[in-house]
Each structure stands twice: as structure tokens, then as C-alpha cells.
Protein backbone atom coordinates (compact mmCIF):
# COMPACT_ATOMS: atom_id res chain seq x y z
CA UNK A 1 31.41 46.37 -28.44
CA UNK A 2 29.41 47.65 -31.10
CA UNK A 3 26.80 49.78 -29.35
CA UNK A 4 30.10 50.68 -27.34
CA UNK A 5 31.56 52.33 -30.41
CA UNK A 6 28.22 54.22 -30.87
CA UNK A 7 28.83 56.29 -27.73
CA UNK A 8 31.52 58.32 -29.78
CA UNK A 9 28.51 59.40 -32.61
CA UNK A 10 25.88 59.78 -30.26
CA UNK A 11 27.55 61.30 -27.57
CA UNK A 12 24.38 62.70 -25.83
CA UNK A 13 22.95 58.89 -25.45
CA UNK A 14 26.62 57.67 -23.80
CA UNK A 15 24.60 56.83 -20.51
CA UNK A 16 21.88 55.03 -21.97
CA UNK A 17 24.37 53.30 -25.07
CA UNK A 18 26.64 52.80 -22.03
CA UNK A 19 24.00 50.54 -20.13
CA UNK A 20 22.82 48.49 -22.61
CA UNK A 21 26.40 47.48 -23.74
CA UNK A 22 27.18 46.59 -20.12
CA UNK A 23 23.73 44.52 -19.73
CA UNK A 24 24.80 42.59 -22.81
CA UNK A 25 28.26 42.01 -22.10
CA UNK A 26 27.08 40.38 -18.84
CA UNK A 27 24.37 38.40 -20.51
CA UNK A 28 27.31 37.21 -22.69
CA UNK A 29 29.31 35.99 -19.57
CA UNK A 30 27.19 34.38 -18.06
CA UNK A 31 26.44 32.23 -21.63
CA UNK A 32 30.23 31.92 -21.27
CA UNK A 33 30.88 30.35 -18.28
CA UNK A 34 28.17 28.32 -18.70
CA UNK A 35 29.50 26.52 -21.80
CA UNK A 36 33.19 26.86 -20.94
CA UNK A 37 32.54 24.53 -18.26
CA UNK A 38 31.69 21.50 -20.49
CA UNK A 39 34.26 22.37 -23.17
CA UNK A 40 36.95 21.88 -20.98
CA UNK A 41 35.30 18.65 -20.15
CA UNK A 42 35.42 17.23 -23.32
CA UNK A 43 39.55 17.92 -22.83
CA UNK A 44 39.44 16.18 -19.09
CA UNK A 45 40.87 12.96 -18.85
CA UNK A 46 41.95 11.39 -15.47
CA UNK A 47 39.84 14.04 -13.58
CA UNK A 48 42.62 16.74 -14.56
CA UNK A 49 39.83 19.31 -15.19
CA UNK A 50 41.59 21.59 -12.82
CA UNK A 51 44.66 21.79 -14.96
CA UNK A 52 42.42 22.50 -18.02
CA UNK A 53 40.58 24.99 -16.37
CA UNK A 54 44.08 26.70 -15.56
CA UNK A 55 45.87 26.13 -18.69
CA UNK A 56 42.89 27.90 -20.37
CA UNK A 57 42.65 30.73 -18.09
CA UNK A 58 46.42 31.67 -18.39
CA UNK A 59 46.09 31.33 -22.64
CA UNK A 60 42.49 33.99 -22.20
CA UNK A 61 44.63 36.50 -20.34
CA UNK A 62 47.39 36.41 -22.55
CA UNK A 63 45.00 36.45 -25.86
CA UNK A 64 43.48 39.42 -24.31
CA UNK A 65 47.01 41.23 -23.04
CA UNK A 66 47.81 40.67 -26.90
CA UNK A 67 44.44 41.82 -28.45
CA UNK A 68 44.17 44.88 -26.35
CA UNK A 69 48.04 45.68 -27.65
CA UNK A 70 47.11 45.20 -31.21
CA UNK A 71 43.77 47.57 -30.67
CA UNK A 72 45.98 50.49 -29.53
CA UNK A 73 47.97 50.26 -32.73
CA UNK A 74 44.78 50.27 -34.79
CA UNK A 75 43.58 53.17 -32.80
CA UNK A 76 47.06 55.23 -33.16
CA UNK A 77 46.70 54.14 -36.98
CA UNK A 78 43.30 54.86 -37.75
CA UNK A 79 43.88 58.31 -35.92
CA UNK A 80 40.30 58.38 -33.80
CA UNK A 81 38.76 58.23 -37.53
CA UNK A 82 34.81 57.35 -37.07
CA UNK A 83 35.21 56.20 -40.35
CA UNK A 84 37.80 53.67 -40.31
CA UNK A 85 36.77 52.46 -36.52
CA UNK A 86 33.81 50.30 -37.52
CA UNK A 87 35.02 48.82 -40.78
CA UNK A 88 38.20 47.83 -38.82
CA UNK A 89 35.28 46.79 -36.04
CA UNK A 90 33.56 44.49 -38.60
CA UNK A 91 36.77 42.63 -40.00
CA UNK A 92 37.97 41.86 -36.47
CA UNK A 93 34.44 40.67 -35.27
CA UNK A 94 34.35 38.39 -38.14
CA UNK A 95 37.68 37.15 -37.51
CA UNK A 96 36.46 36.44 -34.05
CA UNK A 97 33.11 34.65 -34.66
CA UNK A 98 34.55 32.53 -37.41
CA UNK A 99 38.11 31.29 -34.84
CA UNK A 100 35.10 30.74 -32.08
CA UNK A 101 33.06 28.78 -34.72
CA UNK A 102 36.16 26.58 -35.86
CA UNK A 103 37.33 26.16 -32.23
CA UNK A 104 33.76 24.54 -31.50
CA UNK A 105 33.65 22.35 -34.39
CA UNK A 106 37.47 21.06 -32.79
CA UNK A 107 35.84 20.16 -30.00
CA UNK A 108 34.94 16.50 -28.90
CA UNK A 109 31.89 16.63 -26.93
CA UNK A 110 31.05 12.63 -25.76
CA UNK A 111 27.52 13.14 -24.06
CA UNK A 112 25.00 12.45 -26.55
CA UNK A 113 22.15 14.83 -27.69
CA UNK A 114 19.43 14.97 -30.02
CA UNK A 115 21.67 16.53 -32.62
CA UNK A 116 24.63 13.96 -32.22
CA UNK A 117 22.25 10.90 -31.76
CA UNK A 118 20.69 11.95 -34.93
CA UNK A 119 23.86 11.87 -36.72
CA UNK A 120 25.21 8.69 -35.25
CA UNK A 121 22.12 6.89 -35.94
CA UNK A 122 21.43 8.27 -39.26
CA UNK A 123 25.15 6.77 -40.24
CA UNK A 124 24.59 3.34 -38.02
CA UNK A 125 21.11 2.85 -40.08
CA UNK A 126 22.65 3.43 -43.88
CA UNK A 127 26.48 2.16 -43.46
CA UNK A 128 26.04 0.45 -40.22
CA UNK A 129 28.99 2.13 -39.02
CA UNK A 130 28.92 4.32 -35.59
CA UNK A 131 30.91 7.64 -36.23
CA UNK A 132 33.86 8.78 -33.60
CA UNK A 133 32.84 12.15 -31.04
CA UNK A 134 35.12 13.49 -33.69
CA UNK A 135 33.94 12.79 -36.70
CA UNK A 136 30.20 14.04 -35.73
CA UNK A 137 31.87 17.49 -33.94
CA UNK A 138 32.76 18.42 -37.63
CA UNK A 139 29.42 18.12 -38.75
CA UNK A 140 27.61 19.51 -36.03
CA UNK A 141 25.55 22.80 -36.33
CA UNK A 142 26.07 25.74 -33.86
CA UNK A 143 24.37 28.34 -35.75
CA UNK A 144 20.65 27.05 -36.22
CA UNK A 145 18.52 24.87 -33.91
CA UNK A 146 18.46 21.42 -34.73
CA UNK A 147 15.17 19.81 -35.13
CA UNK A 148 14.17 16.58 -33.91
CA UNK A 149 11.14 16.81 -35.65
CA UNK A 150 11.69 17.33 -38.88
CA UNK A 151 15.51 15.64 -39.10
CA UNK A 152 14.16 12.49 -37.00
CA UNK A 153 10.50 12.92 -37.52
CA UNK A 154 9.67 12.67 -33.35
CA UNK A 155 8.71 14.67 -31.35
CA UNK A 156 9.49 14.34 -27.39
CA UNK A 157 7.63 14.66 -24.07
CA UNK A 158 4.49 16.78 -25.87
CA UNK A 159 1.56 16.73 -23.92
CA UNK A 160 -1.08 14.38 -24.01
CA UNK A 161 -3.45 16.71 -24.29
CA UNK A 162 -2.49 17.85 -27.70
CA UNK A 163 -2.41 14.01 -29.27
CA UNK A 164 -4.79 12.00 -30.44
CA UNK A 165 -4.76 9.10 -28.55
CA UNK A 166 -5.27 5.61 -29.47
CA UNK A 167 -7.11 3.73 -26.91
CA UNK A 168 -5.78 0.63 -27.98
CA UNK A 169 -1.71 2.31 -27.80
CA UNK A 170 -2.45 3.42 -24.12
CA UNK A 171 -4.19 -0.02 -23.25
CA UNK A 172 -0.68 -1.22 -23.78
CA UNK A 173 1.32 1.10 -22.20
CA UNK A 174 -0.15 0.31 -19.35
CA UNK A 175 -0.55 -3.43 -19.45
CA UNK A 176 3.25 -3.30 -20.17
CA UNK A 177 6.33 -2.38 -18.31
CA UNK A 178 7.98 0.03 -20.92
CA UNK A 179 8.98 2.63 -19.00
CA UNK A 180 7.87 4.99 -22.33
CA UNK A 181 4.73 5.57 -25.12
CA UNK A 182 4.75 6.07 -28.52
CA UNK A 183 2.30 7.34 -30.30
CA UNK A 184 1.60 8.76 -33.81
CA UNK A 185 2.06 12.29 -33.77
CA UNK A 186 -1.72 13.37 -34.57
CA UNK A 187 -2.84 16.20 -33.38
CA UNK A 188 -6.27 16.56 -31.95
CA UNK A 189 -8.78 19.51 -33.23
CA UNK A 190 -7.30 22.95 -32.82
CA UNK A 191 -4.16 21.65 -31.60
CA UNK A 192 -0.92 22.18 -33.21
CA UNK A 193 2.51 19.67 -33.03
CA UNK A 194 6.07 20.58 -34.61
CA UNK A 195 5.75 20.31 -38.63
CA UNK A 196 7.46 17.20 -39.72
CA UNK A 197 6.99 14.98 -36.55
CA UNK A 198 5.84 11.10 -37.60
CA UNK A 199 6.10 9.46 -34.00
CA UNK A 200 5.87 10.99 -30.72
CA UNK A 201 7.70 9.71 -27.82
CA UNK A 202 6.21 10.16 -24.22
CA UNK A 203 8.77 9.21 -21.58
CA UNK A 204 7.43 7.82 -18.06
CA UNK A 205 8.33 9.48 -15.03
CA UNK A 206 10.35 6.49 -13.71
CA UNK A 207 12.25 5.39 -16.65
CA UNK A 208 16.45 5.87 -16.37
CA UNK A 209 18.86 6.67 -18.44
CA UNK A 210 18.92 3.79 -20.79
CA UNK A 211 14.88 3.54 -21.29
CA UNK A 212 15.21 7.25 -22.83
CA UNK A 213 17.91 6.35 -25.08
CA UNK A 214 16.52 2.97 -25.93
CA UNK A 215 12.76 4.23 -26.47
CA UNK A 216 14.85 7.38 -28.47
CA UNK A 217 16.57 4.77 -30.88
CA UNK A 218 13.19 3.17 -31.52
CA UNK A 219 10.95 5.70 -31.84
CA UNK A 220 13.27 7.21 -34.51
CA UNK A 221 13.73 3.72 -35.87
CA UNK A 222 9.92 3.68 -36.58
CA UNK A 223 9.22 7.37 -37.61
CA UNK A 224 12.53 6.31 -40.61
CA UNK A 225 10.88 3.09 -41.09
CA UNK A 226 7.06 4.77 -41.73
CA UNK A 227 8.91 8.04 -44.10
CA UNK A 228 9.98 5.02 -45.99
CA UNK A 229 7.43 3.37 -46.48
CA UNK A 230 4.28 5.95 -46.72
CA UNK A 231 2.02 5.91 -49.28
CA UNK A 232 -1.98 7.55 -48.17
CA UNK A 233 -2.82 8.15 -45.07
CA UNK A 234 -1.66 6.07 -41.98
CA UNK A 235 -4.54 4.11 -40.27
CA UNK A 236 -3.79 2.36 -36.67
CA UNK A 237 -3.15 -1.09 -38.07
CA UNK A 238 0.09 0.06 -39.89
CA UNK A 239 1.40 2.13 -37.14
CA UNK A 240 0.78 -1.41 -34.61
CA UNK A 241 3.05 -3.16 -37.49
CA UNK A 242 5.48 -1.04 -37.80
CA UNK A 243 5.80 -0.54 -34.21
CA UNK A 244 6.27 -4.11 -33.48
CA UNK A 245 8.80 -4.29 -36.36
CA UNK A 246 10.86 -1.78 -35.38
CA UNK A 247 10.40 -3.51 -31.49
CA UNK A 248 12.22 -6.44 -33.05
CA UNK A 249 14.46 -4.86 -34.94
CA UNK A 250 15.81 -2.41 -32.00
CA UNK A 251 15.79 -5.48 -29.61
CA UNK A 252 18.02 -6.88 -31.16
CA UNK A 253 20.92 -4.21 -32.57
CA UNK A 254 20.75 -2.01 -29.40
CA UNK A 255 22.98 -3.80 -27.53
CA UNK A 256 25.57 -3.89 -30.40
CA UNK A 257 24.82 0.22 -31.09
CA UNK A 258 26.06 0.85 -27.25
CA UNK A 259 28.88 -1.23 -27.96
CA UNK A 260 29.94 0.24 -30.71
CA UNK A 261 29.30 3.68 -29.04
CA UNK A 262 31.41 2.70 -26.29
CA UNK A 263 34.31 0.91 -28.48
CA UNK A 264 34.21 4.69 -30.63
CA UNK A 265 34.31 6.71 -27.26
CA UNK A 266 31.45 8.00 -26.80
CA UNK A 267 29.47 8.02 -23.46
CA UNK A 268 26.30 5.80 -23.08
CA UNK A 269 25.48 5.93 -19.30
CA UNK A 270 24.40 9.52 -19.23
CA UNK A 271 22.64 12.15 -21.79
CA UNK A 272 21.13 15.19 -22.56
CA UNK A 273 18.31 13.54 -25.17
CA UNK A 274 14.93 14.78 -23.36
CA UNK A 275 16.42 18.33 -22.90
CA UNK A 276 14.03 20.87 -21.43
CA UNK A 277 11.00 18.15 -22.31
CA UNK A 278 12.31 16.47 -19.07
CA UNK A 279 9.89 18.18 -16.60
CA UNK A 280 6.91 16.93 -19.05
CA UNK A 281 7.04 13.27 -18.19
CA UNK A 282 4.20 11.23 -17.99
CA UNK A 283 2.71 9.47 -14.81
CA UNK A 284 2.03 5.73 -15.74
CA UNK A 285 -1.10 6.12 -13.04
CA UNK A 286 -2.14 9.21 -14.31
């Protein structure tokens, strides 16, 4: 709407002004209707998505009957002023982004990301307490990128040709039936990981569902466990250690995490944790 308003001082660029503000406004849809379909998810109970979808629909075209009334009172009150049209632009923009801000943080989202994992584990590990859909929608960031490197110290799916790999880690992964590897995250010479990764997780090919939330919980179980306790450099006996700690450890409260994820509403069969790092699986043959 902005570069919209610009057509009226730059009159002589309306075609090109016109274009661009088009080509974003379509841009915008289409990152619309591709997130409107999963908030009116989290709303769905009883597969009445359909009613949602409608309900929602009807409330848009009334909000935007009512908002285009208002702006032709502005306009007849700011009297085609250049002046007053963009400060009155700014304030309502504002208003906007901050109702479309609060309306997300209202929202109950019960798939599991990084982002929410993070937050439900990070509560699970220090009060031992598992935190409602709710409860972590009011904490959850919109604005920036959330890190799974530097809030969970892993980083997911990177290749194996930027690690530094243990022989004696991928002797195991293949004499065992994990379906995933960890590794530490050490970068070999002129390679480059994500600042503030501990413990990288490589997920095989055939592992499900539950193997990438399970090997998730434990590789950010380990990368908590070695922040904690670092002190010098970390040599290939510790890391063995602490992985077979935390192997213990997460054998035995995973089970009672998915229950308590389940009991608090939240759903465990299916996630978006690997994200685009899907297609970089490993091959257990390779």
C-alpha cells in the first residue's frame, strides 16, 4: 500500500510504482493462504475445518467492507492532503501489524517444531513440567528466526562433508540400528557450521517420525549436558561419555515426555522438526 501511495508524488513512475505494488501484494497472498491454512487448523476440532474456513471468510469480508468505509472518511477528512495521507498510513499499518502479531501469539498451534520443542524441553529439563500449546504460543517468536543452533546448540541434517568425523562414532552407527548419528559439531578445514552448534544430528533416510523426535530430544539432551559441563577443549572420550549418559538418561524419560505431551495436548505422531534439512538425510550404506 505504501509504494501505492507513492503513485500520487511521482505521478510519472505510476506504471512502474503500479507493478511493483501489484507483484508484492501477490507475493503477500500467496504467504497468506499458505499460513491461513494451518491457523484454522489449530481451531479444527471434529474435522469441522470447513466451518472454520467459512466462519473466517465471512468475518475478512466484513473487516474489509468496514476498513474500506473508515478509509473514505479519512480520505474526505484529510482532504487528498499528501501530507496527512502517510502519517495517517503509518498509524494504521502499525495498528495492523501489531492486531496480526497478537492474533498469532492467540493461536494454539499443536505440531511441534524446533522453536516449540525447544521451549517445551527447555521447561521439562529445569521444572520438569511440559508447558500447554498455549502457554508456549505466548512465548513464541514471529519476528526473528529461531536458532537451533545457538538456543539448543545442534545443528540438523548438515552434510557430512563439512564434519569432522570420528571413525570410531560412524563405526557405531553402523554396527547399530539407530535410525540417526550424532556427532560433535567440528568442522573440518575451510569448512564452516552455524556459530553456537555443540552436537550435530544426522538423521537416516529410513528413520520415522518418532526416531527424529527421539534422536532430537537426545541430541539436545547432550549438547545441554556438554554447555554444562565444559571446561578446555572437548576430546572424543568425553563426547563417548556424555553420549552414553544422555542415551540412558533419554531412554528412560522419553516415554514419560510423550505422555506428558499428549496429556497437555500437544501432538506427538507427526512434526515439522527436520524442516527444509529433510531432503539431506543420510544413507546408512552410503
Amino acid at each position: 500500500c505504501c509504494v501505492e501511495l507513492l503513485t500520487v508524488v511521482f505521478p510519472g513512475s505510476f506504471f512502474l510504482l503500479a507493478s511493483v505494488a501489484n507483484a508484492g501484494k501477490n507475493i503477500a497472498c500467496v504467504a497468506l493462504a499458505s499460513t491461513r491454512a494451518a491457523v484454522h487448523q489449530s481451531f479444527a476440532t471434529c474435522d469441522n475445518l470447513g466451518d472454520i474456513t467459512a466462519k473466517a471468510t465471512s468475518q475478512s469480508i466484513l473487516s474489509t467492507m468496514i476498513g474500506t468505509g473508515l478509509g473514505c472518511v479519512l480520505v474526505a477528512y484529510c482532504g487528498g492532503s499528501q501530507a496527512a495521507m502517510f502519517p495517517v498510513f503509518a498509524v494504521l499499518a502499525s495498528g495492523q501489524m501489531a492486531a496480526h502479531y497478537m492474533a498469532l501469539q492467540s493461536v494454539a498451534f499443536t505440531v511441534l517444531n524446533q522453536q516449540r520443542l525447544g521451549i517445551v524441553l527447555q521447561q521439562w529439563w529445569n521444572k520438569e513440567t511440559v508447558p500447554s500449546p498455549e502457554e508456549v504460543g505466548s512465548v513464541e517468536s514471529f519476528l526473528t528466526k529461531y536458532s537451533v543452533e545457538s538456543s539448543l546448540g545442534i545443528v540438523l541434517n548438515p552434510s557430512l562433508a563439512t564434519l569432522e568425523v570420528p571413525q570410531a562414532l560412524l563405526r557405531r552407527f553402523f554396527q547399530h540400528t539407530e535410525p540417526f548419528l550424532i556427532l560433535p559439531a567440528v568442522a573440518r578445514a575451510r569448512r564452516r557450521l552455524p556459530s553456537g552448534s555443540t552436537v550435530a544430528l544426522l538423521v537416516c533416510s529410513d528413520a520415522g517420525a518418532e526416531d527424529v523426535f527421539r534422536g532430537f530430544v537426545l541430541a539436545s539432551h547432550l549438547a545441554r549436558a556438554l554447555r554444562q559441563g565444559s571446561a578446555g577443549a572437548l576430546d572424543l572420550s568425553k563426547f563417548q561419555a556424555a553420549l552414553e549418559l544422555s542415551e540412558v538418561s533419554v531412554a528412560a524419560e522419553f516415554p514419560l515426555l510423550v505422555e506428558k505431551l499428549r496429556q497437555r495436548g500437544w501432538t506427538v505422531d507427526r512434526h515439522h522438526l527436520e524442516g527444509n534439512s529433510a531432503a539431506a538425510r543420510v544413507e546408512r550404506n552410503c
